[in-house]
PDB file of N, CA and C in Angstrom:
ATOM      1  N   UNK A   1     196.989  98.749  83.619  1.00  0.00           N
ATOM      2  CA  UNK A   1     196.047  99.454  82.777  1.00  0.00           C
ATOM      3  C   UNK A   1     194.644  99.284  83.366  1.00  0.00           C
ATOM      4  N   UNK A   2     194.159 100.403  83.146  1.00  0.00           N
ATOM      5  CA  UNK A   2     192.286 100.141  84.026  1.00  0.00           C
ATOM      6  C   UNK A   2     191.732 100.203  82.839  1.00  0.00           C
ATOM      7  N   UNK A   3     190.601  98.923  82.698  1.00  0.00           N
ATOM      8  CA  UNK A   3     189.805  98.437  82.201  1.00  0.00           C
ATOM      9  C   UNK A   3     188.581  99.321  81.838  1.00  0.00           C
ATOM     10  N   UNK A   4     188.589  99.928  81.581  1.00  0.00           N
ATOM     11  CA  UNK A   4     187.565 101.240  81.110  1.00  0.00           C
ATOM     12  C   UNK A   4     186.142 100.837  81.319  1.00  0.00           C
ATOM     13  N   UNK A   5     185.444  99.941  80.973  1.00  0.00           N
ATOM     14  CA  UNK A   5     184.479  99.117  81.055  1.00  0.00           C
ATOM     15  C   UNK A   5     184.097  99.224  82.874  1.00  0.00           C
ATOM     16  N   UNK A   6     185.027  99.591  83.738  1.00  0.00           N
ATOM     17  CA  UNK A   6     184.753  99.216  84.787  1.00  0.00           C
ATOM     18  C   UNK A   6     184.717 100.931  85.530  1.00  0.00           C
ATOM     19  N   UNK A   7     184.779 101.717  84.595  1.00  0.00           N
ATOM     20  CA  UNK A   7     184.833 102.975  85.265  1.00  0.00           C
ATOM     21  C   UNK A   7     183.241 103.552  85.577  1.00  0.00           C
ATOM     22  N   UNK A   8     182.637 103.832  87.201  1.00  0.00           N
ATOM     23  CA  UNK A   8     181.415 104.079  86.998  1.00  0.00           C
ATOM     24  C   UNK A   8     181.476 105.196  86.896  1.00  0.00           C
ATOM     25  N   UNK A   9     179.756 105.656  86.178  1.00  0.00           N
ATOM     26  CA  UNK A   9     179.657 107.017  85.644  1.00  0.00           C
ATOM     27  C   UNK A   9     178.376 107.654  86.749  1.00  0.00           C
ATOM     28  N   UNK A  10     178.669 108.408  87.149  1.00  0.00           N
ATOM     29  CA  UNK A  10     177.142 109.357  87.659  1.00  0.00           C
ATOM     30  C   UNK A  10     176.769 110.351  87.269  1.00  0.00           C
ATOM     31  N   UNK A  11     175.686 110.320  86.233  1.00  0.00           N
ATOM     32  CA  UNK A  11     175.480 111.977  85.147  1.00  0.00           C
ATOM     33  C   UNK A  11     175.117 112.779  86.358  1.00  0.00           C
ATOM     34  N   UNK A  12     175.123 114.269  85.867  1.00  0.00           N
ATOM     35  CA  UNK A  12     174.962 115.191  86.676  1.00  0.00           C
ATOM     36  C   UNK A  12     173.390 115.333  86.465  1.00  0.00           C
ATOM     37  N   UNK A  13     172.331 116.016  86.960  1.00  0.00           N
ATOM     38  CA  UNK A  13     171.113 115.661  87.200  1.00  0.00           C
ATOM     39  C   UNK A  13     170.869 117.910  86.876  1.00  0.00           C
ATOM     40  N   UNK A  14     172.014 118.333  86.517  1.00  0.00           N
ATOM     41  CA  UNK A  14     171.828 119.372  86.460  1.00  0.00           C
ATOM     42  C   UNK A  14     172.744 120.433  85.289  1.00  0.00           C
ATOM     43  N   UNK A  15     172.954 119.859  83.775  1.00  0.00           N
ATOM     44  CA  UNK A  15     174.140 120.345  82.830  1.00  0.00           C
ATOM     45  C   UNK A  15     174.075 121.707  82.646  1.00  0.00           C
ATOM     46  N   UNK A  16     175.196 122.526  82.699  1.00  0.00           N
ATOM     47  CA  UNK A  16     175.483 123.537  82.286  1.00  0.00           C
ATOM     48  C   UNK A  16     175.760 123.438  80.666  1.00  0.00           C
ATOM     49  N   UNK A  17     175.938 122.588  80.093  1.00  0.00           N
ATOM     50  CA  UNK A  17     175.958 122.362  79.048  1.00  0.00           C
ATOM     51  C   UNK A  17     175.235 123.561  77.635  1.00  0.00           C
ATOM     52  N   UNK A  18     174.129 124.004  78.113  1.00  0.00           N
ATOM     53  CA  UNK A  18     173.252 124.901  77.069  1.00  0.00           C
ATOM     54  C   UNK A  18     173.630 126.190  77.313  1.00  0.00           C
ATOM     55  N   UNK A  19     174.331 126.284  78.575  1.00  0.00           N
ATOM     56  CA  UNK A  19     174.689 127.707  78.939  1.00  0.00           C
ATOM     57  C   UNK A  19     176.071 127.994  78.602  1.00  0.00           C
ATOM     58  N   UNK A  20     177.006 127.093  78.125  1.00  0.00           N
ATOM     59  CA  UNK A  20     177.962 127.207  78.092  1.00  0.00           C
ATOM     60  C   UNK A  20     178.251 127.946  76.474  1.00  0.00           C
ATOM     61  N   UNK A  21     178.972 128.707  76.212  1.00  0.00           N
ATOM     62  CA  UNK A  21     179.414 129.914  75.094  1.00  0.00           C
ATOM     63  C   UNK A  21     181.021 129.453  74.705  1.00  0.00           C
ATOM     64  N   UNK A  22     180.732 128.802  73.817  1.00  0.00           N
ATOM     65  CA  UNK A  22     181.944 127.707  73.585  1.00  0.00           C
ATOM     66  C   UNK A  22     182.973 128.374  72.772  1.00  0.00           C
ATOM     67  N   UNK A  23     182.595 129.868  72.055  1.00  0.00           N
ATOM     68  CA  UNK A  23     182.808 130.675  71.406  1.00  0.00           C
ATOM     69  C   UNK A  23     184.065 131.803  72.405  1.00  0.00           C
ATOM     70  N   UNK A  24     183.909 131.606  73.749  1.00  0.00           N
ATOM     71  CA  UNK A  24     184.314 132.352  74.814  1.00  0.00           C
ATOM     72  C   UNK A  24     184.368 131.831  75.831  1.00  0.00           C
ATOM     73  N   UNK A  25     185.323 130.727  75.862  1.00  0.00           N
ATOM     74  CA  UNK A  25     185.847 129.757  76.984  1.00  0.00           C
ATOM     75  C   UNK A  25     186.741 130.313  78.139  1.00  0.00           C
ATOM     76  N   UNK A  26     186.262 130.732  78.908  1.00  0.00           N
ATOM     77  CA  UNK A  26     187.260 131.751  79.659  1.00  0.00           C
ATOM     78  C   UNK A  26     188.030 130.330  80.762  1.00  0.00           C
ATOM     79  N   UNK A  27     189.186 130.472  80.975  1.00  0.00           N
ATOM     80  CA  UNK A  27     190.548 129.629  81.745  1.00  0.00           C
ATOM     81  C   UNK A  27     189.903 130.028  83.194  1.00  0.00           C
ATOM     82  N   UNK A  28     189.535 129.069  83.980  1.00  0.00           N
ATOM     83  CA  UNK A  28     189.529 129.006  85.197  1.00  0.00           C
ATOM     84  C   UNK A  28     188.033 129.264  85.471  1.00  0.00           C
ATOM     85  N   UNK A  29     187.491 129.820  84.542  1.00  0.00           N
ATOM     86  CA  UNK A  29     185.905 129.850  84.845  1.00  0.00           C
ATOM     87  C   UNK A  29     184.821 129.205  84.307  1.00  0.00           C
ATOM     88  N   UNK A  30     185.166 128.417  83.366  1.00  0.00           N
ATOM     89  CA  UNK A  30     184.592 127.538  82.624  1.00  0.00           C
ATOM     90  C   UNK A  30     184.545 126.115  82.983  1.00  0.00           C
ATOM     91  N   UNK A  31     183.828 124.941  83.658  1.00  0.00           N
ATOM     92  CA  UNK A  31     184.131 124.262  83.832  1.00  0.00           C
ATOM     93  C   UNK A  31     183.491 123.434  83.307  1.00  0.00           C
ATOM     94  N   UNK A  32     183.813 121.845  83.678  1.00  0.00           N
ATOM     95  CA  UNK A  32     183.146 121.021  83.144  1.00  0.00           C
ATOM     96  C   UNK A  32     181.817 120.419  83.986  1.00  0.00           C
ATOM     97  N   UNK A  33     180.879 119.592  83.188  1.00  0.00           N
ATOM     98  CA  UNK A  33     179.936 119.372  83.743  1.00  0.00           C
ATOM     99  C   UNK A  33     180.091 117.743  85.296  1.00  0.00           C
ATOM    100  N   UNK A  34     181.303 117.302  84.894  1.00  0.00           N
ATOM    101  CA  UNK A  34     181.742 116.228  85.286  1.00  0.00           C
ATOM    102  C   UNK A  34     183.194 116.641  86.022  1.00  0.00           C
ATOM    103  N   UNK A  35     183.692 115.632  86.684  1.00  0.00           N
ATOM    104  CA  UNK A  35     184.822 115.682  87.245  1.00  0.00           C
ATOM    105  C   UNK A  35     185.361 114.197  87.207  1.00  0.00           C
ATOM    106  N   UNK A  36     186.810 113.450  87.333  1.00  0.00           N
ATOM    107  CA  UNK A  36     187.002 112.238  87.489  1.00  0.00           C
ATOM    108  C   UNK A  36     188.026 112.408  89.049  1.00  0.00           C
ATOM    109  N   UNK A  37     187.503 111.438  89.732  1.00  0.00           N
ATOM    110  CA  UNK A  37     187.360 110.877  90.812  1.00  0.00           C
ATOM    111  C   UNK A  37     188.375 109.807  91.540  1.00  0.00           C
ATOM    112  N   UNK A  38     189.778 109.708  91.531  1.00  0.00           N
ATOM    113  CA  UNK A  38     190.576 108.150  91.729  1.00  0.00           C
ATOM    114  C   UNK A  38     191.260 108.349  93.013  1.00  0.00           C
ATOM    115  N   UNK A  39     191.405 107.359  93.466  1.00  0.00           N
ATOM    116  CA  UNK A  39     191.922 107.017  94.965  1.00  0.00           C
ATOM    117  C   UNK A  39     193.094 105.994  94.490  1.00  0.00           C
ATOM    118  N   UNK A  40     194.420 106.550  95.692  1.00  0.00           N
ATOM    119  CA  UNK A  40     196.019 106.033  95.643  1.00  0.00           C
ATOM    120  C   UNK A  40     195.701 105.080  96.631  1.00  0.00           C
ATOM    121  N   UNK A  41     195.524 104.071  96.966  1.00  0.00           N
ATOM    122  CA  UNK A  41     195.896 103.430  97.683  1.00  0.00           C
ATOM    123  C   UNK A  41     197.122 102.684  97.857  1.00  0.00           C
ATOM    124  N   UNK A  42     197.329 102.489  98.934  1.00  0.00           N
ATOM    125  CA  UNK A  42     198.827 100.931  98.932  1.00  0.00           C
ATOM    126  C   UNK A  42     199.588 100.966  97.607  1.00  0.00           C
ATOM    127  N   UNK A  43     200.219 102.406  97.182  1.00  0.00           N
ATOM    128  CA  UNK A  43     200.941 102.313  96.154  1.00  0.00           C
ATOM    129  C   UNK A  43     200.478 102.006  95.066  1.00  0.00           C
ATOM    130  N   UNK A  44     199.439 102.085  94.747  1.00  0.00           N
ATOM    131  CA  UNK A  44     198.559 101.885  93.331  1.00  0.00           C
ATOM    132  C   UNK A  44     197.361 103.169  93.172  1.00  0.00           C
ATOM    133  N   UNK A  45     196.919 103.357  91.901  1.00  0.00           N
ATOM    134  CA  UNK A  45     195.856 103.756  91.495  1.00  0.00           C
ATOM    135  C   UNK A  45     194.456 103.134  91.329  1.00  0.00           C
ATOM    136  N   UNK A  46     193.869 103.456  92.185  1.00  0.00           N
ATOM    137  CA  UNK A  46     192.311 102.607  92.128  1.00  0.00           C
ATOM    138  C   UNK A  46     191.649 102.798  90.804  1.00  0.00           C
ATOM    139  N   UNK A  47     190.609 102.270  90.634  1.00  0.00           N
ATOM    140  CA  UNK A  47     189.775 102.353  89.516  1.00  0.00           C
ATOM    141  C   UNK A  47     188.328 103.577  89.301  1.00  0.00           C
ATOM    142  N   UNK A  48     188.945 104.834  88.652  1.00  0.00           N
ATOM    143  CA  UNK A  48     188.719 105.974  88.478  1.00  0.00           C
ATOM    144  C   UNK A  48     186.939 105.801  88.660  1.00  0.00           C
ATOM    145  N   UNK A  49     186.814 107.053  88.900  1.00  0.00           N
ATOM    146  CA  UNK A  49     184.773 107.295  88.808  1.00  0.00           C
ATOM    147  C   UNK A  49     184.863 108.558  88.151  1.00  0.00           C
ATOM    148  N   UNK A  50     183.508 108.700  87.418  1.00  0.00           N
ATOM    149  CA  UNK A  50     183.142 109.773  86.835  1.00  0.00           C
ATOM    150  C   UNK A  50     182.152 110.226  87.473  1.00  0.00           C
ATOM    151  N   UNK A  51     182.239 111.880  87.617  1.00  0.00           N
ATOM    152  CA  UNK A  51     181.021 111.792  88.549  1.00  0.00           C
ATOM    153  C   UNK A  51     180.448 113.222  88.631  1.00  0.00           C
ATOM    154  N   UNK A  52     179.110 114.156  88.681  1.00  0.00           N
ATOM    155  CA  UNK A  52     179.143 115.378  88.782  1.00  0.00           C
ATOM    156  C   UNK A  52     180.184 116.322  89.327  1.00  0.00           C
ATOM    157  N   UNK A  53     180.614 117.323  88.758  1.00  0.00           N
ATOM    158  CA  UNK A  53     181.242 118.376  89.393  1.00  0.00           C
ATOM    159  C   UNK A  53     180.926 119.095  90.715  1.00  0.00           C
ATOM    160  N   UNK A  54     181.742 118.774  91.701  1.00  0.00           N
ATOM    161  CA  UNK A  54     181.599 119.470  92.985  1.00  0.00           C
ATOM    162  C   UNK A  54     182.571 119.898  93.866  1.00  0.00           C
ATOM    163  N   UNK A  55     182.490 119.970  94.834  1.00  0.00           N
ATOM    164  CA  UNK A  55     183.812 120.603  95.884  1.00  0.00           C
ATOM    165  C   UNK A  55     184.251 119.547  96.285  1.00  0.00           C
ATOM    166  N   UNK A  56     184.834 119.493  96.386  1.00  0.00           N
ATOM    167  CA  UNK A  56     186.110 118.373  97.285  1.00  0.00           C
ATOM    168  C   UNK A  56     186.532 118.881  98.665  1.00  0.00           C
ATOM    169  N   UNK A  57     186.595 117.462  99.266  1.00  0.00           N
ATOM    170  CA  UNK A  57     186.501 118.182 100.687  1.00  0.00           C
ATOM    171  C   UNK A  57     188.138 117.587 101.458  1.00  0.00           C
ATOM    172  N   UNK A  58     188.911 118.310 101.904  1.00  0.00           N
ATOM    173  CA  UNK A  58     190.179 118.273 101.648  1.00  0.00           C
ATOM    174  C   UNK A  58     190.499 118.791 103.741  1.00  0.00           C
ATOM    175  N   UNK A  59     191.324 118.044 104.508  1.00  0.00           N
ATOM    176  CA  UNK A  59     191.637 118.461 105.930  1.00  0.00           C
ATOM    177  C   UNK A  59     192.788 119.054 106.112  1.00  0.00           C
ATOM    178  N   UNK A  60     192.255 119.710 106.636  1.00  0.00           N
ATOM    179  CA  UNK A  60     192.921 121.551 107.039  1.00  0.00           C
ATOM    180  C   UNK A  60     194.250 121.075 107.416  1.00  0.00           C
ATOM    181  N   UNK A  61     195.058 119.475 107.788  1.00  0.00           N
ATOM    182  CA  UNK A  61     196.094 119.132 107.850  1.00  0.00           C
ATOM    183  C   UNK A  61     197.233 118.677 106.645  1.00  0.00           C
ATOM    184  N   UNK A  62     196.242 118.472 105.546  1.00  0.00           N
ATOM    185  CA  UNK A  62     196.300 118.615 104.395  1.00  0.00           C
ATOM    186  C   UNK A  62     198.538 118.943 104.565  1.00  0.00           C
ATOM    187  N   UNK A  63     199.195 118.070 103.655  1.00  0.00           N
ATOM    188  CA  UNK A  63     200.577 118.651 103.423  1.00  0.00           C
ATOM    189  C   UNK A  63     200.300 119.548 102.216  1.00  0.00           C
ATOM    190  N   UNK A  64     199.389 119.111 100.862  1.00  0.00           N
ATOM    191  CA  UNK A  64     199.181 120.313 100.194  1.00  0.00           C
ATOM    192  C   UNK A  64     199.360 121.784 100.207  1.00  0.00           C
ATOM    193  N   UNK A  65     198.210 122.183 101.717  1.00  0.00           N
ATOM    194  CA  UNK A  65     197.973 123.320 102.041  1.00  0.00           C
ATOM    195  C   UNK A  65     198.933 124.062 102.725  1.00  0.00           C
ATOM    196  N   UNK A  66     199.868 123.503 103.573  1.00  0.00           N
ATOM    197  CA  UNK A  66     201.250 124.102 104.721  1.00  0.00           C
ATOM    198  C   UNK A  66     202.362 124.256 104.197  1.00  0.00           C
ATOM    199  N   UNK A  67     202.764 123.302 103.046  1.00  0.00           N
ATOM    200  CA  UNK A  67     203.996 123.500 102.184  1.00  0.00           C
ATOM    201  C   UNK A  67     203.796 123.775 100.604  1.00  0.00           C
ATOM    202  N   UNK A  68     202.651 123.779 100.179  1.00  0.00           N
ATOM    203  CA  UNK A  68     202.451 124.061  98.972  1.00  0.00           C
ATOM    204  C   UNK A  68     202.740 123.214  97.789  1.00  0.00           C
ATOM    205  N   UNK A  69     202.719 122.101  97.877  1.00  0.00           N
ATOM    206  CA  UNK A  69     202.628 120.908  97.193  1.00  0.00           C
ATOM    207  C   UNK A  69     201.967 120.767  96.288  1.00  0.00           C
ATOM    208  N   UNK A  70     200.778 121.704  96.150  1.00  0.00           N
ATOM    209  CA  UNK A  70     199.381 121.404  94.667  1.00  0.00           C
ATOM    210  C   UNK A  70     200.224 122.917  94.452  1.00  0.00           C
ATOM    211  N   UNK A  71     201.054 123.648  94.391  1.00  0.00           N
ATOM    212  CA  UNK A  71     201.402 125.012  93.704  1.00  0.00           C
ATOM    213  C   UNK A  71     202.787 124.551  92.947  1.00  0.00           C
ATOM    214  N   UNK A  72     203.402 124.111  93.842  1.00  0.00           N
ATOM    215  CA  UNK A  72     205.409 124.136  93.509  1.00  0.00           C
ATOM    216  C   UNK A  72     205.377 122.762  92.801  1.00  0.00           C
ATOM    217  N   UNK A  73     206.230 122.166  92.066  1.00  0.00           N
ATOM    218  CA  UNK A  73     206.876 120.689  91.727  1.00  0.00           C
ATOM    219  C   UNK A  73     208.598 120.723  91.520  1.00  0.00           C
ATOM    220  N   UNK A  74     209.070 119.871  92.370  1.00  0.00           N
ATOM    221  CA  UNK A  74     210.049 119.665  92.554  1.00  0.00           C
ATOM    222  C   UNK A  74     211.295 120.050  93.714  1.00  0.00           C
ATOM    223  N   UNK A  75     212.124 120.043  93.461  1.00  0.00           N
ATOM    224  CA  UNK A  75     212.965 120.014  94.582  1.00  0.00           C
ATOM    225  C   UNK A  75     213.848 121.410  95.130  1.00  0.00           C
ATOM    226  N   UNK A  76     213.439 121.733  96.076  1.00  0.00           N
ATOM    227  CA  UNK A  76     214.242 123.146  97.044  1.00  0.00           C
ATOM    228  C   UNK A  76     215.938 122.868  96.566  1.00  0.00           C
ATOM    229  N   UNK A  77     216.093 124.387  96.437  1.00  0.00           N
ATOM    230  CA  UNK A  77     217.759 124.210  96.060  1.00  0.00           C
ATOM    231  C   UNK A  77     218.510 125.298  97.323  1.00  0.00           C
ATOM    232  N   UNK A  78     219.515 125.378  97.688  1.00  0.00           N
ATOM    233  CA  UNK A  78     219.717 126.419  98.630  1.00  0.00           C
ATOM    234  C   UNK A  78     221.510 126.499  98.137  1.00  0.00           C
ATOM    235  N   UNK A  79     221.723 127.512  98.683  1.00  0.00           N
ATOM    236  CA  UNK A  79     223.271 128.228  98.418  1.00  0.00           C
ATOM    237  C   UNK A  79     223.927 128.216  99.878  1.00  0.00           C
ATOM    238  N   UNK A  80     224.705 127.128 100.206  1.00  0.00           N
ATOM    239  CA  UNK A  80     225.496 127.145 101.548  1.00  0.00           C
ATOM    240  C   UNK A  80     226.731 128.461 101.674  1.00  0.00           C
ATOM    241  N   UNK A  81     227.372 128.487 103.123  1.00  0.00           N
ATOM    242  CA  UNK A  81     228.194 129.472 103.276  1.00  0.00           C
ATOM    243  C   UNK A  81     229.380 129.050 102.472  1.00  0.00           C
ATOM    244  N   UNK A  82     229.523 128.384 101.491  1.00  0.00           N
ATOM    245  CA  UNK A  82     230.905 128.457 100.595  1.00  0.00           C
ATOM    246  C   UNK A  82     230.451 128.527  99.315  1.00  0.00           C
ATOM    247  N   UNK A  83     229.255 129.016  99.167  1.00  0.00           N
ATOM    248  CA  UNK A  83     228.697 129.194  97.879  1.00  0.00           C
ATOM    249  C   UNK A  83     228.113 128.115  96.644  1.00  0.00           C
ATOM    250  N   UNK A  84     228.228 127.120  97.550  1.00  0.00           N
ATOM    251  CA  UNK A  84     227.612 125.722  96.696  1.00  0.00           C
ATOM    252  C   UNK A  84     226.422 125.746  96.841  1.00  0.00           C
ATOM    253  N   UNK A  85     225.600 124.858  95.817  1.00  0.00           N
ATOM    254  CA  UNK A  85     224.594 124.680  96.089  1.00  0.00           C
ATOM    255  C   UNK A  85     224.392 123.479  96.312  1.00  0.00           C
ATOM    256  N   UNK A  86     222.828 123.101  97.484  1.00  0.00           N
ATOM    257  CA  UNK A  86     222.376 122.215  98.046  1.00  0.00           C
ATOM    258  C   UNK A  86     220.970 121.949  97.843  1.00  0.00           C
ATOM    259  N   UNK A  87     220.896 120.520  97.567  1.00  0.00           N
ATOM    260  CA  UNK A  87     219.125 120.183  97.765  1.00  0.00           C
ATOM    261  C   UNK A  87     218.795 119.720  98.322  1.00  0.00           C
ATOM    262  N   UNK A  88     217.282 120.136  98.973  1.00  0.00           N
ATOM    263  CA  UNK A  88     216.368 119.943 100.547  1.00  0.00           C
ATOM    264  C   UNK A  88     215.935 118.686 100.448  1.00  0.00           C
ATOM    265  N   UNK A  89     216.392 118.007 101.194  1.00  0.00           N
ATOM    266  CA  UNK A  89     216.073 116.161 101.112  1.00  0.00           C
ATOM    267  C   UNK A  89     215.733 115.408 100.141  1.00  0.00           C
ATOM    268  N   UNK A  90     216.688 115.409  98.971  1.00  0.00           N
ATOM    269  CA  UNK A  90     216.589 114.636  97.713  1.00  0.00           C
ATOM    270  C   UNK A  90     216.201 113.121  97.969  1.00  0.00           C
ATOM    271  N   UNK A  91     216.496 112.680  99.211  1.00  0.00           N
ATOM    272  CA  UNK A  91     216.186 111.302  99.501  1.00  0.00           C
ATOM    273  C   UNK A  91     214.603 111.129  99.419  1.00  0.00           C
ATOM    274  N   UNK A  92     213.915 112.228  99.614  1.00  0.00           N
ATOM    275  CA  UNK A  92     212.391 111.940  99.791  1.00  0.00           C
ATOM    276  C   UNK A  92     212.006 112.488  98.653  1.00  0.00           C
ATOM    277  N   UNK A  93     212.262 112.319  97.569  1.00  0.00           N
ATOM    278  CA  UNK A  93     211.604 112.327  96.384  1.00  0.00           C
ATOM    279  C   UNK A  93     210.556 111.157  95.801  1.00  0.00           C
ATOM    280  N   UNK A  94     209.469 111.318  95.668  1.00  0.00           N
ATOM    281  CA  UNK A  94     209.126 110.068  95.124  1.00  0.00           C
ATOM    282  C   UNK A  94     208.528 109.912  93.844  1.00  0.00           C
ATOM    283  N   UNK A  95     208.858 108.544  93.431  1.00  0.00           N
ATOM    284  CA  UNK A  95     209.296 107.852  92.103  1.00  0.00           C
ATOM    285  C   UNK A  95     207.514 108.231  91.690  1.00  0.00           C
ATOM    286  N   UNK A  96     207.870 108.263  90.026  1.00  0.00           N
ATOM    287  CA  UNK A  96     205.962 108.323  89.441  1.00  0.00           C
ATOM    288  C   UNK A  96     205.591 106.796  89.558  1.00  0.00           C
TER     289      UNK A  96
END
């Protein structure tokens, strides 16, 4: 469990907050003034940051981006030549 007390905060120095029409929240265009921030290390979850909203900067080698990993969840199924079905390396699934 992370200790909340230990999560740092960095206000944004610039809120959309007064502009925001809370009345007409449109999905995908509305965002928040903040974003939270955590790093996986060595099989664990680090201790989260709060921090202005910005771009994230992400390398073009990225497995995300080539197989689609931030779109799809879960496991490829395929239909062999006797009509069974098969799944694409169930061994490399990994545990939450």
């Amino acid at each position: 469990m992370i200790d909340t007390q230990l999560i740092e905060i960095e206000k944004t120095e610039n809120s959309r907050l007064t502009q925001t029409d809370f009345k007409n929240l449109a999905f995908g265009r509305t965002f928040s003034d903040h974003m939270v921030v955590m790093d996986f290390i060595d099989g664990k979850w680090e201790t989260p940051k709060i921090m202005p909203y910005q771009n994230l900067s992400v390398a073009p080698c990225a497995s995300m981006i080539h197989y689609g990993q931030s779109i799809f969840e879960g496991m490829k199924a395929f239909k062999n030549e006797e009509g069974r079905f098969g799944l694409y390396r169930p061994d490399k699934i990994l545990s939450a």
